[in-house]
N, C-alpha and C. Protein backbone atom coordinates (compact mmCIF):
# COMPACT_ATOMS: atom_id res chain seq x y z
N UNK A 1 25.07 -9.51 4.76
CA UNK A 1 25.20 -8.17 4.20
C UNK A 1 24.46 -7.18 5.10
N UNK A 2 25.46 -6.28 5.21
CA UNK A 2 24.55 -4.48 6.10
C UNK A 2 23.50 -4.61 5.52
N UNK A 3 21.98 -3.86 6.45
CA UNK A 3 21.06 -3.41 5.77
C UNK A 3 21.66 -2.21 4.79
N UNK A 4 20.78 -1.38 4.00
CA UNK A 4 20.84 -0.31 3.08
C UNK A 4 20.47 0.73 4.29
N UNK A 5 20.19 2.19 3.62
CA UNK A 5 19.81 2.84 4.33
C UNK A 5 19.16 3.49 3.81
N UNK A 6 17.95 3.27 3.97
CA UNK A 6 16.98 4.56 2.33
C UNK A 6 16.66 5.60 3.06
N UNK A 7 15.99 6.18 2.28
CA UNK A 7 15.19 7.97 2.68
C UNK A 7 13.98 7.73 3.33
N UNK A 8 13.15 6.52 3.02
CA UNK A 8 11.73 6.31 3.21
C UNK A 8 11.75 5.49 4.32
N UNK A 9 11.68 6.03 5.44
CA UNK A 9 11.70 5.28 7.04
C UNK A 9 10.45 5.42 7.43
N UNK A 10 9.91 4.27 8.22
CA UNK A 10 8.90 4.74 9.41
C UNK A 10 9.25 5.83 10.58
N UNK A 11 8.41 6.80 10.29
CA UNK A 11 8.52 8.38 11.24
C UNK A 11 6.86 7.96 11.72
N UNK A 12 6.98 9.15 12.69
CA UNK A 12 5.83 9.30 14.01
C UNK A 12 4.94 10.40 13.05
N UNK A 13 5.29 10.56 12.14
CA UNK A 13 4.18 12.09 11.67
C UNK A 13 2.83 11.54 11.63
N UNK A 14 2.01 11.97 11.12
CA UNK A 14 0.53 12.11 12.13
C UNK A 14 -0.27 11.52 10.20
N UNK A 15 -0.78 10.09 10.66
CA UNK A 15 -1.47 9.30 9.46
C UNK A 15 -2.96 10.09 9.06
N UNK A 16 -3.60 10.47 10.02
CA UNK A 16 -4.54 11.52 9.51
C UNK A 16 -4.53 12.59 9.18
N UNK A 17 -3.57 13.93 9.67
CA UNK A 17 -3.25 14.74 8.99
C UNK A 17 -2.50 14.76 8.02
N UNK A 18 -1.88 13.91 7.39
CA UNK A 18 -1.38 13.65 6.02
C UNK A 18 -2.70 13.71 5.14
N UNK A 19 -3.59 12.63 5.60
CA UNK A 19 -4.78 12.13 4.81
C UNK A 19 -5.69 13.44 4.87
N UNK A 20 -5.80 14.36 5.47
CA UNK A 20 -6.93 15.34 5.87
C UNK A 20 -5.92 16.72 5.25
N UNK A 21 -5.49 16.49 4.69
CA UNK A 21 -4.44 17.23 3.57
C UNK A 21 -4.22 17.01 2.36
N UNK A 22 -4.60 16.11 2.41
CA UNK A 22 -4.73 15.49 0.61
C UNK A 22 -5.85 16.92 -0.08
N UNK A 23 -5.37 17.41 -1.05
CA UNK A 23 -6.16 18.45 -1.60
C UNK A 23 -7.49 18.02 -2.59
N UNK A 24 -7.59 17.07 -2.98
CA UNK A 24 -8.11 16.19 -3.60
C UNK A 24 -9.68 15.60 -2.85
N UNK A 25 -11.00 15.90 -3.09
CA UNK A 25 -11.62 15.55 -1.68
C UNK A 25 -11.82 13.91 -1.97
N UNK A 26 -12.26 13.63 -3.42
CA UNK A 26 -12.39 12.17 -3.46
C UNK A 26 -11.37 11.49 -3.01
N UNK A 27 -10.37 11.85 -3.47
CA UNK A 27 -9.07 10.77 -3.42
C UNK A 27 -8.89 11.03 -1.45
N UNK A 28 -9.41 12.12 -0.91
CA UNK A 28 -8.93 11.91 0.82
C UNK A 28 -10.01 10.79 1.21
N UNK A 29 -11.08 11.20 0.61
CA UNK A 29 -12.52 10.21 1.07
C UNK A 29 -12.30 8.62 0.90
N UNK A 30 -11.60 8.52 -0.22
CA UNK A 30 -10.87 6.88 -0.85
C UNK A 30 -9.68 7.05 0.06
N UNK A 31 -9.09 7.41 0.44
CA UNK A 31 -7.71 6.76 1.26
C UNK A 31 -8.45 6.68 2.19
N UNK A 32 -9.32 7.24 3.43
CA UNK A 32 -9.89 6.83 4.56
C UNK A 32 -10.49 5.61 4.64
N UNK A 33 -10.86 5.37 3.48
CA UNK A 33 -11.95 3.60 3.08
C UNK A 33 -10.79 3.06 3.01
N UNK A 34 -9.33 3.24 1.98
CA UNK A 34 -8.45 2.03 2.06
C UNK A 34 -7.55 2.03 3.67
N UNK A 35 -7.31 3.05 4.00
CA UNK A 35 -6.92 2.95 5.49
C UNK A 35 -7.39 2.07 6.33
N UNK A 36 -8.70 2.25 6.19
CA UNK A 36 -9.65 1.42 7.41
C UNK A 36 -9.80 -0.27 7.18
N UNK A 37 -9.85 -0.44 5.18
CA UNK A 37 -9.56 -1.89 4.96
C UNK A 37 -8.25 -2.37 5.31
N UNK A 38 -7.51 -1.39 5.17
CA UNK A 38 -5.82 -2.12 5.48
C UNK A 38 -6.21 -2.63 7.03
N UNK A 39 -5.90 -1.55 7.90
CA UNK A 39 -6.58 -1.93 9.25
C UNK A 39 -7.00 -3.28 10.10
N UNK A 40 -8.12 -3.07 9.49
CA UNK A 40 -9.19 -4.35 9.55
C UNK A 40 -8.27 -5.56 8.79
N UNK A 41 -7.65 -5.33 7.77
CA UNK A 41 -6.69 -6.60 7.53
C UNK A 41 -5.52 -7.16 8.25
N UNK A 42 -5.13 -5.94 8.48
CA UNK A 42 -3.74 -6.55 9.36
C UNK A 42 -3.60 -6.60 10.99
N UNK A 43 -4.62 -5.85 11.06
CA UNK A 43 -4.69 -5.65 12.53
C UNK A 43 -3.75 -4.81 13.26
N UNK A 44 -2.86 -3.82 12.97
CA UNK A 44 -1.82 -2.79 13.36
C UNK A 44 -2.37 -1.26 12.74
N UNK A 45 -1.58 -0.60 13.91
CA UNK A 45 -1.91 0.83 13.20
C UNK A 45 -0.94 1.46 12.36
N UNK A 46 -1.40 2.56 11.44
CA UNK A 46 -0.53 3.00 10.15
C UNK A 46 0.23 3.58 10.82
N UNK A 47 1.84 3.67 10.14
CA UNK A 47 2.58 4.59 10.75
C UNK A 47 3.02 5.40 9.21
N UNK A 48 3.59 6.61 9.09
CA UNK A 48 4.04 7.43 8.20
C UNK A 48 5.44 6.98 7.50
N UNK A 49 6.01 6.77 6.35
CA UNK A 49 6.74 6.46 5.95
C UNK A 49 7.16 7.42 4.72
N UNK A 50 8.30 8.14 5.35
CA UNK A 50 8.63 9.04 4.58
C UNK A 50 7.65 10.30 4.70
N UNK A 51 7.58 11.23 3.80
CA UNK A 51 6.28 12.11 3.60
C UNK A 51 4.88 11.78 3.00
N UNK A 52 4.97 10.64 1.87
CA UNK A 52 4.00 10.32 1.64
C UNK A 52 3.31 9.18 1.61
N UNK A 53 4.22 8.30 2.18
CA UNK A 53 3.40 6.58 2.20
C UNK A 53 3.13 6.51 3.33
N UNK A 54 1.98 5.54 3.67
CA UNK A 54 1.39 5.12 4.75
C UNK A 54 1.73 3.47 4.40
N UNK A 55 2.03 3.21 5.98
CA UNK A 55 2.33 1.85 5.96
C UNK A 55 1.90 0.98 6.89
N UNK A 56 1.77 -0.16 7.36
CA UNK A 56 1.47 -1.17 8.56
C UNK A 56 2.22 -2.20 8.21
N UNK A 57 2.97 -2.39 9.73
CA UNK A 57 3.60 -3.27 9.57
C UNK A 57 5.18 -3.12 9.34
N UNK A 58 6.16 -3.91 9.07
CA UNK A 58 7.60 -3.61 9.48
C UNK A 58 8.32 -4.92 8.54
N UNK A 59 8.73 -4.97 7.62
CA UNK A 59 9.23 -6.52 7.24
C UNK A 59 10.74 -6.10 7.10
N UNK A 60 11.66 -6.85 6.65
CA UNK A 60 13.19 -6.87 6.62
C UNK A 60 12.55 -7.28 4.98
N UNK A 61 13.37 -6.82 3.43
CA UNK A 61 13.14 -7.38 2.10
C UNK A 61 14.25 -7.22 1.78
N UNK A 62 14.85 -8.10 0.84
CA UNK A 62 16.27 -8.65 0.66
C UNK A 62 16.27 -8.48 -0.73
N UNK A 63 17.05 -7.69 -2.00
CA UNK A 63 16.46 -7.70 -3.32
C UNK A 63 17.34 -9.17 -3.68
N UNK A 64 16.64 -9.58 -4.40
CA UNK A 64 17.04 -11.08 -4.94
C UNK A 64 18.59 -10.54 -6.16
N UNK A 65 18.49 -9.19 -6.57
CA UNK A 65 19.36 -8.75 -7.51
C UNK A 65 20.72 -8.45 -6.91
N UNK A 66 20.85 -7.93 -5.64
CA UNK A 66 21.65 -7.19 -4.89
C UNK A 66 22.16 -7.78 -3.85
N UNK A 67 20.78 -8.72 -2.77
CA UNK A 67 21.22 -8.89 -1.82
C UNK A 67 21.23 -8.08 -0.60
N UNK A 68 20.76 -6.58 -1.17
CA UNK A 68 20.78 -5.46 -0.24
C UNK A 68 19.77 -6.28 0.65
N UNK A 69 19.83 -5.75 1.76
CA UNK A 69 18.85 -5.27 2.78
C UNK A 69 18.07 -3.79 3.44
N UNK A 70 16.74 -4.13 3.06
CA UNK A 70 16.05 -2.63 3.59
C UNK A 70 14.85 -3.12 4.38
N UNK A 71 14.54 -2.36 5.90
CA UNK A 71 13.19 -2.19 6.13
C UNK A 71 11.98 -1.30 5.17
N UNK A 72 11.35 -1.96 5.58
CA UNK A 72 9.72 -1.74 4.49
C UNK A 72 8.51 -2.02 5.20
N UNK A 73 7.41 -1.65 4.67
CA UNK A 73 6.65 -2.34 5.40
C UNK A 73 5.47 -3.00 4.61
N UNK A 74 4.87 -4.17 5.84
CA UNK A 74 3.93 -5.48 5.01
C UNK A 74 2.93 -4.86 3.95
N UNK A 75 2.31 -3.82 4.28
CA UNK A 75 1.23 -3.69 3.76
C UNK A 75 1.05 -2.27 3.53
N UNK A 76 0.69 -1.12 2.07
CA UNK A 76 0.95 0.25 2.76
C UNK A 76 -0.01 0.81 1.03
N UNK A 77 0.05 2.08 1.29
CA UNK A 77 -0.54 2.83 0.15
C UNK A 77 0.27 4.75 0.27
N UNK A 78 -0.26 5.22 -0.76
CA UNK A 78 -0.23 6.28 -0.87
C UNK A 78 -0.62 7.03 -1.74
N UNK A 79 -1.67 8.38 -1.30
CA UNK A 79 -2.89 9.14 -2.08
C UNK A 79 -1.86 9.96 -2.77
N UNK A 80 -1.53 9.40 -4.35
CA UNK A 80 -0.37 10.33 -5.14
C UNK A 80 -2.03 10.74 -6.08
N UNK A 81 -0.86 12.40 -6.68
CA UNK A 81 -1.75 12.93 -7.28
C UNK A 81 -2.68 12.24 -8.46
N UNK A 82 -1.85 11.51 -9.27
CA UNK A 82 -2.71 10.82 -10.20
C UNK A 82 -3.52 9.46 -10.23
N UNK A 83 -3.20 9.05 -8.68
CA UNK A 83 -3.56 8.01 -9.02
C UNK A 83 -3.64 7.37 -7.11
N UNK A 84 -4.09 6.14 -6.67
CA UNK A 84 -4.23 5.47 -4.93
C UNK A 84 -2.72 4.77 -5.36
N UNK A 85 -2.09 4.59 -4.91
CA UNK A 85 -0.74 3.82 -4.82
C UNK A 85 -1.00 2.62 -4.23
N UNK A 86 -1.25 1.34 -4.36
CA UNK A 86 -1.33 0.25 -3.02
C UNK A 86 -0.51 -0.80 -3.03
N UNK A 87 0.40 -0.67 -2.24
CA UNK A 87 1.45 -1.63 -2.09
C UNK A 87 1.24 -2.69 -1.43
N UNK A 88 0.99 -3.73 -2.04
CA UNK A 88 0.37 -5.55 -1.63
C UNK A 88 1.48 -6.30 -1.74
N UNK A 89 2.45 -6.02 -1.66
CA UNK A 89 3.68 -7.14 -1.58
C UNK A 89 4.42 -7.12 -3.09
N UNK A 90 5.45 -7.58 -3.33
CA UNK A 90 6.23 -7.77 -4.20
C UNK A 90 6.02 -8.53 -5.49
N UNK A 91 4.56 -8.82 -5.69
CA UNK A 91 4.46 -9.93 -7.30
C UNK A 91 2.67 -9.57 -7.17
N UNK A 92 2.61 -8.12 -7.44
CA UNK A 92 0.88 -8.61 -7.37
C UNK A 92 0.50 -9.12 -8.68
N UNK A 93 1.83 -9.66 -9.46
CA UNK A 93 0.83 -10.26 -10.72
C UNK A 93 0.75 -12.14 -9.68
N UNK A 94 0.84 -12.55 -8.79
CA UNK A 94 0.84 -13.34 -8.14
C UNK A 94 -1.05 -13.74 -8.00
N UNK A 95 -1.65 -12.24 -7.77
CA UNK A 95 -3.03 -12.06 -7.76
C UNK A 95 -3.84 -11.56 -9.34
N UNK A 96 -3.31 -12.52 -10.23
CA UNK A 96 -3.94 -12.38 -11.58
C UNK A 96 -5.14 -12.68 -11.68
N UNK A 97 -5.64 -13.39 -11.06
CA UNK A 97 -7.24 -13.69 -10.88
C UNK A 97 -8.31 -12.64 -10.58
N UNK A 98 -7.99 -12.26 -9.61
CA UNK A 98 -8.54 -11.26 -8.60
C UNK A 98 -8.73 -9.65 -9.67
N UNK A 99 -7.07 -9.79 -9.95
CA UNK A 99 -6.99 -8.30 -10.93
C UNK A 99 -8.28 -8.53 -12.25
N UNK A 100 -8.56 -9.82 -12.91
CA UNK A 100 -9.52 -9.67 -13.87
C UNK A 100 -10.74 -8.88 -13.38
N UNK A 101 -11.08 -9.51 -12.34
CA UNK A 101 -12.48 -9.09 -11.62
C UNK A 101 -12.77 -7.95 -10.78
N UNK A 102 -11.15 -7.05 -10.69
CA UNK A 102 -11.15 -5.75 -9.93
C UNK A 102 -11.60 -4.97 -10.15
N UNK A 103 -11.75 -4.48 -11.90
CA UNK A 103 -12.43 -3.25 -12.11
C UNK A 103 -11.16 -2.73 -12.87
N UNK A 104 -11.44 -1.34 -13.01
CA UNK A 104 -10.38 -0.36 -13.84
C UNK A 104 -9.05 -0.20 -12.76
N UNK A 105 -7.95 -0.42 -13.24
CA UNK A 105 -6.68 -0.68 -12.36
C UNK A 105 -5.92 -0.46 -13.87
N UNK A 106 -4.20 -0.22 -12.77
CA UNK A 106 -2.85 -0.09 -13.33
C UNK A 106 -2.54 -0.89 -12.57
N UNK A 107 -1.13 -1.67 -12.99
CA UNK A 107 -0.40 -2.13 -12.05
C UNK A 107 1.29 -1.98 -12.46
N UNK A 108 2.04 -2.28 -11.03
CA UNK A 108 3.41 -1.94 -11.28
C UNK A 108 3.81 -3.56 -11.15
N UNK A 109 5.23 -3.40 -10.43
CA UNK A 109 5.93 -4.82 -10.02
C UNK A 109 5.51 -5.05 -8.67
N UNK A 110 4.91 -3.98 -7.77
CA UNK A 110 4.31 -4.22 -6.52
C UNK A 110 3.42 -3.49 -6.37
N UNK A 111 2.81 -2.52 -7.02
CA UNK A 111 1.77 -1.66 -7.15
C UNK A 111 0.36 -2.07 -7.38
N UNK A 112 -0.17 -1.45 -7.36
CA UNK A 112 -1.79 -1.57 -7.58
C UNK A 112 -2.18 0.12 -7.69
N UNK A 113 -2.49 0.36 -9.33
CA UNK A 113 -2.91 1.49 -9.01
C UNK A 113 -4.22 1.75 -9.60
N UNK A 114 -4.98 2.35 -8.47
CA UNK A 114 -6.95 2.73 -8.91
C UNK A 114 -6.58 4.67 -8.99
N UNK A 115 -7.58 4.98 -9.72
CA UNK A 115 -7.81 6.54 -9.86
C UNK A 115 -8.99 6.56 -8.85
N UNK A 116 -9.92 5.86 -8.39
CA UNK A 116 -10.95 5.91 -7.46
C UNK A 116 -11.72 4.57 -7.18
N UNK A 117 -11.72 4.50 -6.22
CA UNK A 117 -12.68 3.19 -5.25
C UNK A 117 -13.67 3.11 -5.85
N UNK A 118 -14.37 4.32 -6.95
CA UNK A 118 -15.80 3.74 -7.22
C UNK A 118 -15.31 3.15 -8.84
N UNK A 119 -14.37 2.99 -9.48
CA UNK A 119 -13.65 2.47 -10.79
C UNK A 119 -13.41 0.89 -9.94
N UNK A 120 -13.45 0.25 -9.02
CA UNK A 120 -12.95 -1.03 -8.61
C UNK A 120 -14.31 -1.86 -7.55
N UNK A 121 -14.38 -3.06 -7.42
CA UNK A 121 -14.91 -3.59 -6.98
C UNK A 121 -14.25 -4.18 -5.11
N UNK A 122 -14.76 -3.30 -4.39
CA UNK A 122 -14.19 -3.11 -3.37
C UNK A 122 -14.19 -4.74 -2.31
N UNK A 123 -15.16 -5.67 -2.83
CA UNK A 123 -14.95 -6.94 -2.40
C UNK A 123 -13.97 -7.61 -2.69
N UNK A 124 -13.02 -7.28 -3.98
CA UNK A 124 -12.41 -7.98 -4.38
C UNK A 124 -11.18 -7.18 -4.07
N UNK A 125 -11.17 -6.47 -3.89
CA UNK A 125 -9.87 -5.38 -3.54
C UNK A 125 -9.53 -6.10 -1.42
N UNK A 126 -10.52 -5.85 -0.83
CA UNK A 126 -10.35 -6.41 0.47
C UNK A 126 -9.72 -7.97 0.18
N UNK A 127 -10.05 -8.99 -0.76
CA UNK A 127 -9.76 -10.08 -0.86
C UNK A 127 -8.27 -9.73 -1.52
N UNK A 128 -7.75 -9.07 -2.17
CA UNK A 128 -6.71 -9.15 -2.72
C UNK A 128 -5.57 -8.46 -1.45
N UNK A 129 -5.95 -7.81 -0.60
CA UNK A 129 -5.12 -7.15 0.74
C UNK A 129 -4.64 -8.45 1.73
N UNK A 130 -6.00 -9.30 2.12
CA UNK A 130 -5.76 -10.25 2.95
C UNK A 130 -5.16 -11.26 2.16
N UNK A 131 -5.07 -11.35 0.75
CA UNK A 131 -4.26 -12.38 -0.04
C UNK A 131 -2.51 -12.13 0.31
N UNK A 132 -2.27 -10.56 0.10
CA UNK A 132 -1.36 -10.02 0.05
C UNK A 132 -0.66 -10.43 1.33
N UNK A 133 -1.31 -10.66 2.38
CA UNK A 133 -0.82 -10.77 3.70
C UNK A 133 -0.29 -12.29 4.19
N UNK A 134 -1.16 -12.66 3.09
CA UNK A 134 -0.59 -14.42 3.88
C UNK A 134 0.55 -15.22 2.88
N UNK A 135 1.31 -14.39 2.06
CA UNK A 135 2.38 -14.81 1.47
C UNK A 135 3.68 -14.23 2.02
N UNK A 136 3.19 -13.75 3.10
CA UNK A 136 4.27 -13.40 4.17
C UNK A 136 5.21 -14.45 4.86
């Protein structure tokens, strides 16, 4: 099957001036800490995805429903107004353990969502990134 073709591509726009635009000062101060853990986890630099996600990394994901094909990428976040967005792969209830001991969190079907780094236990958040990475 063709890949899909979504809206949300890896573009060249500029990963710090996104972040140094965030109007928000905590939430810019918390994306620079999760930036730098992503980083340090994956070892690649962020590229811009779309207008507001930051991403590392490049995977091909196949929906098990469809069959579609879309690029995405391994590992990514984004400083939305209400909330850190952190995209750890496709089943973070996969990391049910980890989530007891995280602290104050939401979660989606691939989400992870904190209102602030100081609501979560940031040892266990780095452990749940590099978890995220090796079910690749």
């Amino acid at each position: 099957m063709a890949k899909a073709i979504i809206k949300t591509t890896q573009n060249e726009a500029s990963v710090d001036d996104f972040i140094n635009a965030v109007a928000d000062e905590q939430k810019r101060k918390d994306s620079f800490v999760v930036l730098k853990m992503m980083k340090q986890a994956i070892k690649l630099e962020p590229k811009m995805w779309g207008g507001s996600l930051i991403g590392f990394g490049k995977v091909t994901m196949k929906s098990p429903a469809t069959g579609r094909e879309v690029d995405w990428f391994q590992l990514g976040f984004s400083p939305r107004k209400a909330n850190l967005s952190l995209y750890l792969g496709l089943n973070i209830q996969a990391q049910a353990p980890l989530l007891k001991k995280l602290g104050k969190h939401k979660t989606g079907v691939g989400c992870l969502y904190i209102n602030k780094l100081e609501d979560v236990d940031l040892a266990v958040l780095k452990e749940m990134i590099a978890n995220s990475l090796k079910k690749k």
